[in-house]
Protein backbone atom coordinates (compact mmCIF):
# COMPACT_ATOMS: atom_id res chain seq x y z
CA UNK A 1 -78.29 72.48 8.31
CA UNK A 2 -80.71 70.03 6.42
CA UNK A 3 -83.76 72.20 7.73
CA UNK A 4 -85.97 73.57 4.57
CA UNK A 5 -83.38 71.02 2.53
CA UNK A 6 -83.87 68.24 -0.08
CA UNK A 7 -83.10 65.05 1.44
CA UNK A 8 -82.88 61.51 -1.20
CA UNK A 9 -82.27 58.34 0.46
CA UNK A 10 -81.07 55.39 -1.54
CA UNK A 11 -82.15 52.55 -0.28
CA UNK A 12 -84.57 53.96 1.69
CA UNK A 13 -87.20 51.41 1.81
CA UNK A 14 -84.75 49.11 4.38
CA UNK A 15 -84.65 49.57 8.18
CA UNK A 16 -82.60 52.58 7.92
CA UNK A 17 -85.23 54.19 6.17
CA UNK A 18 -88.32 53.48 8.04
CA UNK A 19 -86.41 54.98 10.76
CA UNK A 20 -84.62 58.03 9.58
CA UNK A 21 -87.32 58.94 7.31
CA UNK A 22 -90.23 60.14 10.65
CA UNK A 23 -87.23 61.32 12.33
CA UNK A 24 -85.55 63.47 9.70
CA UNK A 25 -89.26 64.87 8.94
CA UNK A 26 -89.96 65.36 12.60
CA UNK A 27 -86.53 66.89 13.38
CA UNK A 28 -85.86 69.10 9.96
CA UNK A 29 -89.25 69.48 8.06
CA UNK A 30 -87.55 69.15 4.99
CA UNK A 31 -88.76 70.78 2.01
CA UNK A 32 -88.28 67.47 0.06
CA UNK A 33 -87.24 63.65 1.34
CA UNK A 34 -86.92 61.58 -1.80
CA UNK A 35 -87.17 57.69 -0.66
CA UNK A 36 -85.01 56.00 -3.86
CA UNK A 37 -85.15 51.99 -4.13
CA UNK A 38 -85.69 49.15 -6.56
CA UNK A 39 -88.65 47.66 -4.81
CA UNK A 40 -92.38 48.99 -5.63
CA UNK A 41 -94.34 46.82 -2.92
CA UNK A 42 -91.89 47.84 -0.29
CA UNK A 43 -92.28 51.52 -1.65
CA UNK A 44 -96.27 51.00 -2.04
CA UNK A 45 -96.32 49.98 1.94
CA UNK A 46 -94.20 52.65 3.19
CA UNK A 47 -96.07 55.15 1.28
CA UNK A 48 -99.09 54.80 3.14
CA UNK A 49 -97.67 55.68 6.63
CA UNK A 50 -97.43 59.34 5.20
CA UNK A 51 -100.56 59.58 3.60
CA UNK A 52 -100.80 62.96 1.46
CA UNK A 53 -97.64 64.20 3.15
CA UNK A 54 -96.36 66.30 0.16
CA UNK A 55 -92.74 66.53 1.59
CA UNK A 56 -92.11 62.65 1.10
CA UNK A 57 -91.41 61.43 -2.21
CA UNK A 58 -90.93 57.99 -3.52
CA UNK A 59 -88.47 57.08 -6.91
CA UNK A 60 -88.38 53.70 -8.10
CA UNK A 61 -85.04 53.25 -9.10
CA UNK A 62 -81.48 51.10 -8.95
CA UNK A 63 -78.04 52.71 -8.08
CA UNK A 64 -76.73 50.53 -10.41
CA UNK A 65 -78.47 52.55 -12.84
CA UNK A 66 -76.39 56.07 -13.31
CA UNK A 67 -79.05 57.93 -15.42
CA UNK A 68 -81.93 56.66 -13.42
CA UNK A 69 -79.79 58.04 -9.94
CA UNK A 70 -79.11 61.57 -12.01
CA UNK A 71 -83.05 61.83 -12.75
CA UNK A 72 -83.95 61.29 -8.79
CA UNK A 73 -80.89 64.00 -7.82
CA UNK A 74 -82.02 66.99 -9.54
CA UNK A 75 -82.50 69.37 -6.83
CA UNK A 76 -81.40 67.30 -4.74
CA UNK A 77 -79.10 69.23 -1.14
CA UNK A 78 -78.40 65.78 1.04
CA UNK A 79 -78.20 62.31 0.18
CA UNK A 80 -77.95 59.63 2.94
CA UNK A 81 -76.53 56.68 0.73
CA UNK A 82 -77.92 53.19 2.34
CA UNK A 83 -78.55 50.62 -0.24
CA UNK A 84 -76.44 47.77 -0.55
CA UNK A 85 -75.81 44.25 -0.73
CA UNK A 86 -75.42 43.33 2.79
CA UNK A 87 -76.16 39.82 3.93
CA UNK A 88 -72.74 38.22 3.98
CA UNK A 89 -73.75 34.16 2.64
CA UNK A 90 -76.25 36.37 -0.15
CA UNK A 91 -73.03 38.14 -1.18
CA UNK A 92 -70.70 35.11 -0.96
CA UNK A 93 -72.76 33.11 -3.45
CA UNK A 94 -73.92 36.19 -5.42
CA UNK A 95 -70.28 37.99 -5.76
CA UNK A 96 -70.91 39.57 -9.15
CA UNK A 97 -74.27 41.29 -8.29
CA UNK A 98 -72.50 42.42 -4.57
CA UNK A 99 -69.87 44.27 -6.85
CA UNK A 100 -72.62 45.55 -8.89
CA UNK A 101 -74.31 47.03 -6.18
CA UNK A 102 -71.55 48.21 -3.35
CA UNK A 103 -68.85 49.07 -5.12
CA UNK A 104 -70.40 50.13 -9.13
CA UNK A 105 -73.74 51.46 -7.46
CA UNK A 106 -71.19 53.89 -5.16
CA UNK A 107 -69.27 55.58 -8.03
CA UNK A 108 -72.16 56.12 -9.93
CA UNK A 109 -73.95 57.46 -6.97
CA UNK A 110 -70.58 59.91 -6.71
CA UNK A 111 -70.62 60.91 -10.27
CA UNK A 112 -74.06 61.88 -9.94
CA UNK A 113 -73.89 63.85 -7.01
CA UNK A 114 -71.05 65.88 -8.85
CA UNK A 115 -72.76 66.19 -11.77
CA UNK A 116 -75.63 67.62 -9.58
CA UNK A 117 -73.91 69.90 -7.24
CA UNK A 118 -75.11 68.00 -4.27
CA UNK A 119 -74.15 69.97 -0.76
CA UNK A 120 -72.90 66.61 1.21
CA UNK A 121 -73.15 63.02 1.27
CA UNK A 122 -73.39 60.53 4.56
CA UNK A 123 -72.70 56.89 2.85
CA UNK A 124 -73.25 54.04 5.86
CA UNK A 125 -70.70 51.76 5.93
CA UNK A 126 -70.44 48.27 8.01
CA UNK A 127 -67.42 47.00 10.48
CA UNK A 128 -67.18 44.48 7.74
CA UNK A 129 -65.29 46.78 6.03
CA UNK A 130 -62.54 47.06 8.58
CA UNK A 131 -60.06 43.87 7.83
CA UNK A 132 -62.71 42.22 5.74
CA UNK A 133 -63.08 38.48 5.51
CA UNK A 134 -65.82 38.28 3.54
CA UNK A 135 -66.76 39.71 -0.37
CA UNK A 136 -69.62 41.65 1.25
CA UNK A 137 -67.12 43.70 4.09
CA UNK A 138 -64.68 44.08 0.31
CA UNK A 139 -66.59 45.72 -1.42
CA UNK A 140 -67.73 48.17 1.52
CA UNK A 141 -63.91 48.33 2.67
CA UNK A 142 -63.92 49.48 -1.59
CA UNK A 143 -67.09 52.20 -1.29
CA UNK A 144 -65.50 53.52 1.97
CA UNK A 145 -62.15 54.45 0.11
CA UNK A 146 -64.43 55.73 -3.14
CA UNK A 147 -66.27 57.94 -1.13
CA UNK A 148 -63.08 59.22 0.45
CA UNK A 149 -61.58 59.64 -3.06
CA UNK A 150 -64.45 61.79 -3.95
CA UNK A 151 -63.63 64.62 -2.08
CA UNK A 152 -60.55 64.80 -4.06
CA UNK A 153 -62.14 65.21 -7.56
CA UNK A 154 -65.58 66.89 -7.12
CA UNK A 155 -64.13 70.17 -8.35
CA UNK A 156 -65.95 73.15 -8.40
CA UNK A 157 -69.06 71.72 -7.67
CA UNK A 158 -67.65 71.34 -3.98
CA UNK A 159 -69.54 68.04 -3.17
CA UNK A 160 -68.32 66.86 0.18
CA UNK A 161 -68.50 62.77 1.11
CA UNK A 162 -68.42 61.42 4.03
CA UNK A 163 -69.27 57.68 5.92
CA UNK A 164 -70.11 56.61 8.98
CA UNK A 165 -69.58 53.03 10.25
CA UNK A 166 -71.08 50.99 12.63
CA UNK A 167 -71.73 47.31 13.70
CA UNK A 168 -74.79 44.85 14.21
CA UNK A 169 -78.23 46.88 14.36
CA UNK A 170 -80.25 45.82 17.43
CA UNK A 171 -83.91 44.58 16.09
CA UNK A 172 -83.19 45.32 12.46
CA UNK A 173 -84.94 42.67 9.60
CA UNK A 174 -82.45 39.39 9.38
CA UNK A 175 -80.34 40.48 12.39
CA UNK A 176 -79.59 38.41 14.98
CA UNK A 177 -82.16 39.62 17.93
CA UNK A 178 -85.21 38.06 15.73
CA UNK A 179 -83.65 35.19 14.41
CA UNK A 180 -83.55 34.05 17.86
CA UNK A 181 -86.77 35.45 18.88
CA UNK A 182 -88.24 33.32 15.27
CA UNK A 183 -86.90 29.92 16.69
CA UNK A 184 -87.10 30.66 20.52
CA UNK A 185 -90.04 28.28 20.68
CA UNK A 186 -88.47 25.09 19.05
CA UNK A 187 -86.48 25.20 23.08
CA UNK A 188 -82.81 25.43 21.00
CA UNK A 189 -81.09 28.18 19.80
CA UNK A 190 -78.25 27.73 17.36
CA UNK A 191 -75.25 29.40 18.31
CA UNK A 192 -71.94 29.58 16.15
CA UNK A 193 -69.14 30.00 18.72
CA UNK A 194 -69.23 30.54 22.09
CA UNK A 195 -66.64 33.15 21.53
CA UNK A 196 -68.40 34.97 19.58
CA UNK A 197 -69.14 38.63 20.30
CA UNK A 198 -70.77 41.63 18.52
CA UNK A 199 -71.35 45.18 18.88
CA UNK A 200 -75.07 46.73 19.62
CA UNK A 201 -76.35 49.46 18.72
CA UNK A 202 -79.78 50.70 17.82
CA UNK A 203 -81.24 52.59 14.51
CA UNK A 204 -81.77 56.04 16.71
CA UNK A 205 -77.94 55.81 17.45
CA UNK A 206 -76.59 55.03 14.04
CA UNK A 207 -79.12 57.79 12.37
CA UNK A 208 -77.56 60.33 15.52
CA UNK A 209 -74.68 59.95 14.18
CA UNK A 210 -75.59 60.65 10.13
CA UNK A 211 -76.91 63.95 11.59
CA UNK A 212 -73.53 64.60 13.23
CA UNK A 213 -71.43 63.90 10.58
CA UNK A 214 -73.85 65.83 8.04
CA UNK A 215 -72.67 69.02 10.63
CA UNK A 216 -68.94 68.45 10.91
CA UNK A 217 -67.58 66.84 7.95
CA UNK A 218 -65.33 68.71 5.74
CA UNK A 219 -65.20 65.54 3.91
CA UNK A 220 -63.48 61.86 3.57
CA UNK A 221 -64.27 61.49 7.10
CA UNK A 222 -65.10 57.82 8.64
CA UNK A 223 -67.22 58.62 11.52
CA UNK A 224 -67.75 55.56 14.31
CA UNK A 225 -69.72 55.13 16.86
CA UNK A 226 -68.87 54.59 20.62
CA UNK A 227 -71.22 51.64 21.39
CA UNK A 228 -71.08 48.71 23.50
CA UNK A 229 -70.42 44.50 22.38
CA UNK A 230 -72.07 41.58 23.42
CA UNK A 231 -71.54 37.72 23.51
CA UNK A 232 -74.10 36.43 21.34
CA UNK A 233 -74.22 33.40 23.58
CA UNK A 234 -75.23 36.15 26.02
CA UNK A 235 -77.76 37.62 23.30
CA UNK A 236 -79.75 34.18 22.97
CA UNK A 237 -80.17 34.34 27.13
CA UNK A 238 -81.46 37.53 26.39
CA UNK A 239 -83.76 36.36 23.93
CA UNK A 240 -84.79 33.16 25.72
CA UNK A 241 -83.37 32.32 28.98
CA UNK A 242 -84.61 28.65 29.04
CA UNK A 243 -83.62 27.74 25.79
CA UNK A 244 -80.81 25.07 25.17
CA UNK A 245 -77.94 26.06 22.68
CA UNK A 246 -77.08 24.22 19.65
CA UNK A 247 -72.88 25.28 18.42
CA UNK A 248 -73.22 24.98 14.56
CA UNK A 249 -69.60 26.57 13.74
CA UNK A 250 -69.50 29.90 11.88
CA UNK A 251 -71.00 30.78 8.54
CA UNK A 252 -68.78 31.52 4.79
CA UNK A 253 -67.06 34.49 5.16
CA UNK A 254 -68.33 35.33 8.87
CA UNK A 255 -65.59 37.00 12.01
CA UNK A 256 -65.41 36.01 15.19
CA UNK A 257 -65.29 39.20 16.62
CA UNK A 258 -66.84 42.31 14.51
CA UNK A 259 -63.78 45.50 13.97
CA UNK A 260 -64.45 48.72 12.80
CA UNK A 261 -61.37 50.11 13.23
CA UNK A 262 -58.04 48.28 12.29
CA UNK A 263 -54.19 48.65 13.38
CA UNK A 264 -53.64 50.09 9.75
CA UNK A 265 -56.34 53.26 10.34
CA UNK A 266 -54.74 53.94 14.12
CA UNK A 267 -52.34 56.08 12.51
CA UNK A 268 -55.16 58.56 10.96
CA UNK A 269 -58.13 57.96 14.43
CA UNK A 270 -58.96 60.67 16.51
CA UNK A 271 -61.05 60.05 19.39
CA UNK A 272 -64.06 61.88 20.86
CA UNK A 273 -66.89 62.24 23.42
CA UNK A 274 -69.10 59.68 21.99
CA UNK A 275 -67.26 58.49 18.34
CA UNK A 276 -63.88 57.83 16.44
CA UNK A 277 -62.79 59.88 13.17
CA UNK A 278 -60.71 58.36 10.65
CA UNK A 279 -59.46 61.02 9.01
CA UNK A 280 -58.11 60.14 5.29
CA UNK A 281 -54.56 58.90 4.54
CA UNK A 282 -54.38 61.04 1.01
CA UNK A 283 -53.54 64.35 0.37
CA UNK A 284 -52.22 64.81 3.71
CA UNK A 285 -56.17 65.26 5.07
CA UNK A 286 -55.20 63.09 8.35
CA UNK A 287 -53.17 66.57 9.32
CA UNK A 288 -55.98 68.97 9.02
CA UNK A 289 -56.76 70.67 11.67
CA UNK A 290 -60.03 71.59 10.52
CA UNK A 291 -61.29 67.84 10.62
CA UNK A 292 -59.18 67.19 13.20
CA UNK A 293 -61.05 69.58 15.56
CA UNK A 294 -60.83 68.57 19.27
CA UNK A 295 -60.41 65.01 18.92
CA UNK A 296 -57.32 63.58 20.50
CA UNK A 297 -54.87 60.85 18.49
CA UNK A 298 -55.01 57.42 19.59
CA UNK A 299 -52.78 54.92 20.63
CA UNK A 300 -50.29 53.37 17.79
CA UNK A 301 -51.18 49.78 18.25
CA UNK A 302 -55.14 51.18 18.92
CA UNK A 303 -57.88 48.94 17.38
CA UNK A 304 -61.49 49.14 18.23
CA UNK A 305 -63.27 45.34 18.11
CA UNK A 306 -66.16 43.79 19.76
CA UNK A 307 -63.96 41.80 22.06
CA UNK A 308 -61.92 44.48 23.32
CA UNK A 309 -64.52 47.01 24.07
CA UNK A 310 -64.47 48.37 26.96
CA UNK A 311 -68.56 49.00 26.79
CA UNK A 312 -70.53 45.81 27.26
CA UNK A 313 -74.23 45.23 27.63
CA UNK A 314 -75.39 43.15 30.05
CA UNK A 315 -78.26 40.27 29.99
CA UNK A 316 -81.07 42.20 31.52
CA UNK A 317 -80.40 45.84 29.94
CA UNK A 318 -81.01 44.15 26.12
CA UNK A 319 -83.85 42.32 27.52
CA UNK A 320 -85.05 45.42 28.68
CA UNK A 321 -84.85 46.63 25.31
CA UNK A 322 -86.40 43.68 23.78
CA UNK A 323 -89.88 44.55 26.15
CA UNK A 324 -89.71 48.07 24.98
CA UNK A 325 -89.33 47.61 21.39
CA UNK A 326 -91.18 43.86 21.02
CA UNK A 327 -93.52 45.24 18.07
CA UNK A 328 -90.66 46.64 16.16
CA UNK A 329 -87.94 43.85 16.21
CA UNK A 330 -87.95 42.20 13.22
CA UNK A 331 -89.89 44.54 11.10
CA UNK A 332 -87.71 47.80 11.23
């Protein structure tokens, strides 16, 4: 589907990126994949790992800015839609700018992609967004349900949204995996609760799943991963087995235990091989059978959290991991 294709990325320039953009070129040969962000020196650096590759663009821009977004969409077939807002104590004491971002930079992003006759749109969402507790999960929770909405008034230029949600990204810039790895040598790590637990997954799983929803969306379509949770208790032994723990309580506006899908959205989940659907509550879209498919209805009182998984990842597989991806934690 996205072979010979235009492909813009918002955001592009973040961990996502520098992951889907080799694969997507590798996988699809676009004829065009437009990297769109605010930041020239992380553009100017990513630019030079493609050299004179004509089929990778870069477009310094804002999605807070609608006519700048409409500019960098002309053409446009696909847009993977990852910038955000997303460190939870940056949006707690930055609220307005969070809004600004997640929830004003998302309908401008669907107006343009109207207004452009763009073929489909994958927006990434967060399990923050499921129950949220904290301004940055609200305002996803808010971009989620626009980019469901859009399917309802894109008219005849048949723009389909979807999203795809999924939890803590294993190795990604400000994550937990090189946090610990940063401070493993003071002998301590700090841990917030004992209790605490998160999902894992890596970038090449989250980006699988973009691709799959890009092929069977008909649209409004919240797309979840199967993946497995973790203690983080169990995540610093993974990290540094001989370090000593330090419990410094839990951050403003940070869960216990990461959700990404709620008692409210059991009525409208379908489960699959590898992912959940949550199919959209309006227009009677949760009945469809078209985006319904093969998938088979949950339970009622379903939920799918880190703590009640029934996938968990042990000590030694994650520092497996760690050896195999050393150079890239931290800077992906």
């Amino acid at each position: 589907m996205l072979a010979e294709q235009s492909i813009l990325i918002t955001g592009g320039t973040g961990s996502f990126g520098h992951t889907f953009v080799p694969l997507a070129l590798a996988k699809y040969n676009p004829r065009r994949l437009v990297i769109f962000s605010r930041d020239e020196m992380k553009q100017w650096e990513m630019a030079k790992l493609y050299g004179k590759d004509e089929r990778v663009r870069f477009f310094i821009g804002d999605v807070r800015d609608k006519d700048r977004l409409s500019r960098a969409l002309d053409g446009i077939d696909f847009v993977v839609h990852a910038a955000a807002t997303k460190i939870v104590p940056t949006a707690e004491y930055n609220p307005f700018e969070c809004v600004k971002t997640n929830i004003m930079g998302a309908m401008n992003l669907i107006d343009a992609c109207i207004d452009h006759k763009v073929k489909r749109v994958v927006a990434l969402s967060t399990d923050k967004a499921s129950s949220p507790a904290n301004l940055y999960g609200a305002t996803k929770l808010a971009a989620d349900k626009l980019f469901v909405a859009g399917n309802s008034y894109s008219g005849q230029s048949k723009t389909r949204f979807s999203v795809v949600r999924y939890g803590n990204v294993m190795g990604s810039r400000g994550s937990v995996i090189p946090f610990f790895m940063s401070v493993a040598e003071k002998g301590s790590l700090p841990i917030t609760d004992e209790r605490m637990t998160r999902f894992m997954i890596t970038l090449e799983q989250g980006i699988d799943l973009v691709w799959h929803a890009f092929e069977d969306m008909v649209g409004g379509e919240i797309y979840v991963k199967k993946i497995p949770s973790m203690k983080v208790i169990d995540i610093a032994r993974a990290v540094a087995p001989d370090a000593s723990h330090e419990i410094v309580g839990i951050r403003p506006g940070e869960k216990l235990h990461e959700q990404m899908i709620g008692l409210e959205d059991a009525l409208y989940t379908y489960e699959y091989a590898d992912h959940y659907k949550i199919l959209p509550a309006i227009h009677d879209w949760s009945k469809d059978p078209a985006r319904i498919s093969e998938g088979k209805k949950v339970a009622q009182d379903f939920t799918y959290c880190s703590d009640n998984n029934h996938e968990w990842m042990t000590i030694d597989t994650l520092r497996t991991w760690i050896d195999a991806n050393r150079s890239k934690v931290g800077n992906i």
